[in-house]
Protein backbone atom coordinates (compact mmCIF):
# COMPACT_ATOMS: atom_id res chain seq x y z
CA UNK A 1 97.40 93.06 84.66
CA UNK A 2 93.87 92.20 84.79
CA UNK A 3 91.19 95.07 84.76
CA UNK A 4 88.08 95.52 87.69
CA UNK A 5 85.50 94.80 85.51
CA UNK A 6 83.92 98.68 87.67
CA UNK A 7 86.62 100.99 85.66
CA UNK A 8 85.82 99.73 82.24
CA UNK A 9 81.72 100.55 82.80
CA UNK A 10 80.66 103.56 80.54
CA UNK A 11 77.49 103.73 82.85
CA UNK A 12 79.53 102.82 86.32
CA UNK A 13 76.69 104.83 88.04
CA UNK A 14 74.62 102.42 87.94
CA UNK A 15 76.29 98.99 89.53
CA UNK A 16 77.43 102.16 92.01
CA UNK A 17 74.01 103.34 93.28
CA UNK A 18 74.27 99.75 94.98
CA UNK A 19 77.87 99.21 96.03
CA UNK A 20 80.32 100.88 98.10
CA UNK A 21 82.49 98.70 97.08
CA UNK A 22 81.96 96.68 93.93
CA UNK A 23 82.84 93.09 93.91
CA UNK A 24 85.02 91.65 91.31
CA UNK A 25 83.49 88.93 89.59
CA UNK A 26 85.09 86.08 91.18
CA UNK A 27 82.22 82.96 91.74
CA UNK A 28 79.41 85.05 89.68
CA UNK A 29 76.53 83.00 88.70
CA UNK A 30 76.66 82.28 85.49
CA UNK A 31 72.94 82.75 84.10
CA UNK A 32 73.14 82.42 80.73
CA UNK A 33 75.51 83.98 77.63
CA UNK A 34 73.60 85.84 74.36
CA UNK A 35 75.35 86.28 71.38
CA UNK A 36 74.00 89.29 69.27
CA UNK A 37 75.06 89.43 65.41
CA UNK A 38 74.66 93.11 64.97
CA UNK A 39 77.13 95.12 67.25
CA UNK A 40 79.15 92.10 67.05
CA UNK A 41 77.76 92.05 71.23
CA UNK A 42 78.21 89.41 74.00
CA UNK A 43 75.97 89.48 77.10
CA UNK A 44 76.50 88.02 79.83
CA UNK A 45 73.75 87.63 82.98
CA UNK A 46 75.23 87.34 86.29
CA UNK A 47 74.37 87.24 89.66
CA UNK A 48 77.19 88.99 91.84
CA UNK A 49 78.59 86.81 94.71
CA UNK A 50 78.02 89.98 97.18
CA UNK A 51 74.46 91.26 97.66
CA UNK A 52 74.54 95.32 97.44
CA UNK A 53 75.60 97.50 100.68
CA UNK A 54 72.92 99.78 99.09
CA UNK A 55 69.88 97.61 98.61
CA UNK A 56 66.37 99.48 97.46
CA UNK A 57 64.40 99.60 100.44
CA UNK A 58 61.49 96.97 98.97
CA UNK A 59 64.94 94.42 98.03
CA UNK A 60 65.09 94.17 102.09
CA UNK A 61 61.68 94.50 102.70
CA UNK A 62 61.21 91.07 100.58
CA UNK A 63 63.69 89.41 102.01
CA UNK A 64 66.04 89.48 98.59
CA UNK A 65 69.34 88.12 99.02
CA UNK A 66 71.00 87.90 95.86
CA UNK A 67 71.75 90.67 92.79
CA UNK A 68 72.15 89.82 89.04
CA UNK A 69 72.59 92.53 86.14
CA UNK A 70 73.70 92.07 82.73
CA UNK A 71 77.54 92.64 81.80
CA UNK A 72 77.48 94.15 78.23
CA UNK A 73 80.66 93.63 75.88
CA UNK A 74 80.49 95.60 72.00
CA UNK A 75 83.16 94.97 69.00
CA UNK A 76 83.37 91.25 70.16
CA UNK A 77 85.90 89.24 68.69
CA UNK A 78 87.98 86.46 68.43
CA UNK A 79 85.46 84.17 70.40
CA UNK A 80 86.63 80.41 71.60
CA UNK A 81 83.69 79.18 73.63
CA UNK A 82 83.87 75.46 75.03
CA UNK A 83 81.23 73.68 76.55
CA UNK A 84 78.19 74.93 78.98
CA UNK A 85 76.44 74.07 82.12
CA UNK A 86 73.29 76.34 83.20
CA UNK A 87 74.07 77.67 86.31
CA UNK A 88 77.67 77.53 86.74
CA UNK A 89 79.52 79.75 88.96
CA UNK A 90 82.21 80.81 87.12
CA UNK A 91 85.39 83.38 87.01
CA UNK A 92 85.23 86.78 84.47
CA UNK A 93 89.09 88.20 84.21
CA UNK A 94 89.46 91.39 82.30
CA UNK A 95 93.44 92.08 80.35
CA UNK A 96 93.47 95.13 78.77
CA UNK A 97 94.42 94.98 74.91
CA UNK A 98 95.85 97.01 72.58
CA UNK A 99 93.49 100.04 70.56
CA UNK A 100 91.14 100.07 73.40
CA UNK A 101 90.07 96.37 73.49
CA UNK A 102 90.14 93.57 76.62
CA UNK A 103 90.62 90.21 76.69
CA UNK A 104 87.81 88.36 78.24
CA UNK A 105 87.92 85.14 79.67
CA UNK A 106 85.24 83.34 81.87
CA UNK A 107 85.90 80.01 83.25
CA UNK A 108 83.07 78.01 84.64
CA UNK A 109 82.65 73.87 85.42
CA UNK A 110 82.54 72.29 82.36
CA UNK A 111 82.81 75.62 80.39
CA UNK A 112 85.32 78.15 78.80
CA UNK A 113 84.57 81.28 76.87
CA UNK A 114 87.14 84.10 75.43
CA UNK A 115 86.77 86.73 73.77
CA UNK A 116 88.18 90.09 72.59
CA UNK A 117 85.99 93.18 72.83
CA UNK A 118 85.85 96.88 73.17
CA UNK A 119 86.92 98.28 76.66
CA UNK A 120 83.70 99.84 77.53
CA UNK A 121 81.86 97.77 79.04
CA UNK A 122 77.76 98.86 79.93
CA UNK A 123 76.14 96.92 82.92
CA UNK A 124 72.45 96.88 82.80
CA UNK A 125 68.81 95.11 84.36
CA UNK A 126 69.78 94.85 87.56
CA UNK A 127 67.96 93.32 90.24
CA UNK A 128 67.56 91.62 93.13
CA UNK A 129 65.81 88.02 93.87
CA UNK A 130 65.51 85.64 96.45
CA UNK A 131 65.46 81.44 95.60
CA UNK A 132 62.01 79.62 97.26
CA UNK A 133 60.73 76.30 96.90
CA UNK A 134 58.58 78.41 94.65
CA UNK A 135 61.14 79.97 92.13
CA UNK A 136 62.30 82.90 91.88
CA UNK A 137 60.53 86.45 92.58
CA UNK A 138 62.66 89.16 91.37
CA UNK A 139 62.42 92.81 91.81
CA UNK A 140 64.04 94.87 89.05
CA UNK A 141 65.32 98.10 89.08
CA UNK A 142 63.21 99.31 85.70
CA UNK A 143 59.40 99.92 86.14
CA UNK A 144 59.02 98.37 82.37
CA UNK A 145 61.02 95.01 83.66
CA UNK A 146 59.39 95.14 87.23
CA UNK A 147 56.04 94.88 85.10
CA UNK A 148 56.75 92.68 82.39
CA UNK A 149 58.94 90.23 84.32
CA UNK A 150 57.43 90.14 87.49
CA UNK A 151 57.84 86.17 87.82
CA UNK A 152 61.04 85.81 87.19
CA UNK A 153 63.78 86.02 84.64
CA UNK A 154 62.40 85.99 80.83
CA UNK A 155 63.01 83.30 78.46
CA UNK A 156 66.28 83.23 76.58
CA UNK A 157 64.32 84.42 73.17
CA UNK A 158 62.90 87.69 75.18
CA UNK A 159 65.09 90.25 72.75
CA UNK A 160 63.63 93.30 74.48
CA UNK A 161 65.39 92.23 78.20
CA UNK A 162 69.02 90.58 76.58
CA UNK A 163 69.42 93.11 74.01
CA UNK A 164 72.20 95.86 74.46
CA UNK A 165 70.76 99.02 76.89
């Protein structure tokens, strides 16, 4: 029985204040993957195939058409990870576990990644963007982020934005 990824979220308020209806995370973008040591933690940065119902006001103001946030796995485990390509769109599918775990599994082009983790999941950094011949401008939820990462999304070494909330 797989999981929606929405029931497992200790903070579900948050991917909430911009969904009716969350999407499951069929064709996410696949951003990029951080393993962290201590925890054990996975994160995962995704852009979500549906843009919110609920948009801030300035998201549609700015013409923003696309949503990412950070999916946050803790207790990870048991990790198989094959290949990568930047960018992929990939599948997430959730199986519950025994003792409170899931099985995760995304499957991307060129890339596979499983792992077992705790079933309480935190999403976090969400914002919205819009893709120009220019980049990417995003507008983040978090006054901090919305100042410090104005032009875009920070480099994979930036520990303060792809460290656990």
């Amino acid at each position: 029985m797989t999981l929606h990824w929405a029931n497992l979220l200790t903070n579900k308020q948050v991917i909430e204040a911009f969904y009716t209806t969350v999407p499951p995370l069929e064709g996410v973008g696949l951003r990029s993957v951080h393993l962290e040591r201590a925890g054990p933690g996975l994160v995962l940065q995704i852009a979500l195939p549906v843009f919110p119902d609920k948009p801030l006001p300035e998201w549609s103001e700015t013409g923003c058409d696309r949503f990412q946030c950070q999916l946050q796995f803790g207790g990870v485990d048991d990790i198989d990870w094959r290949g990568w390509r930047s960018g992929s769109t990939a599948d997430v599918t959730l199986e519950p576990e025994p003792r409170r775990r899931v099985r995760a599994e995304i499957v991307a082009a060129g890339m596979e990644l499983r792992f077992t983790a705790a079933d309480d999941l935190m999403v976090g950094k969400p914002s919205a963007y819009r893709v120009t011949a220019q980049g990417e401008r995003h507008s983040y939820v978090s006054k901090v982020d919305r100042f410090r990462f104005q032009d875009g999304v920070p480099e994979v070494w930036e520990r303060s934005f792809y460290g656990r909330v």
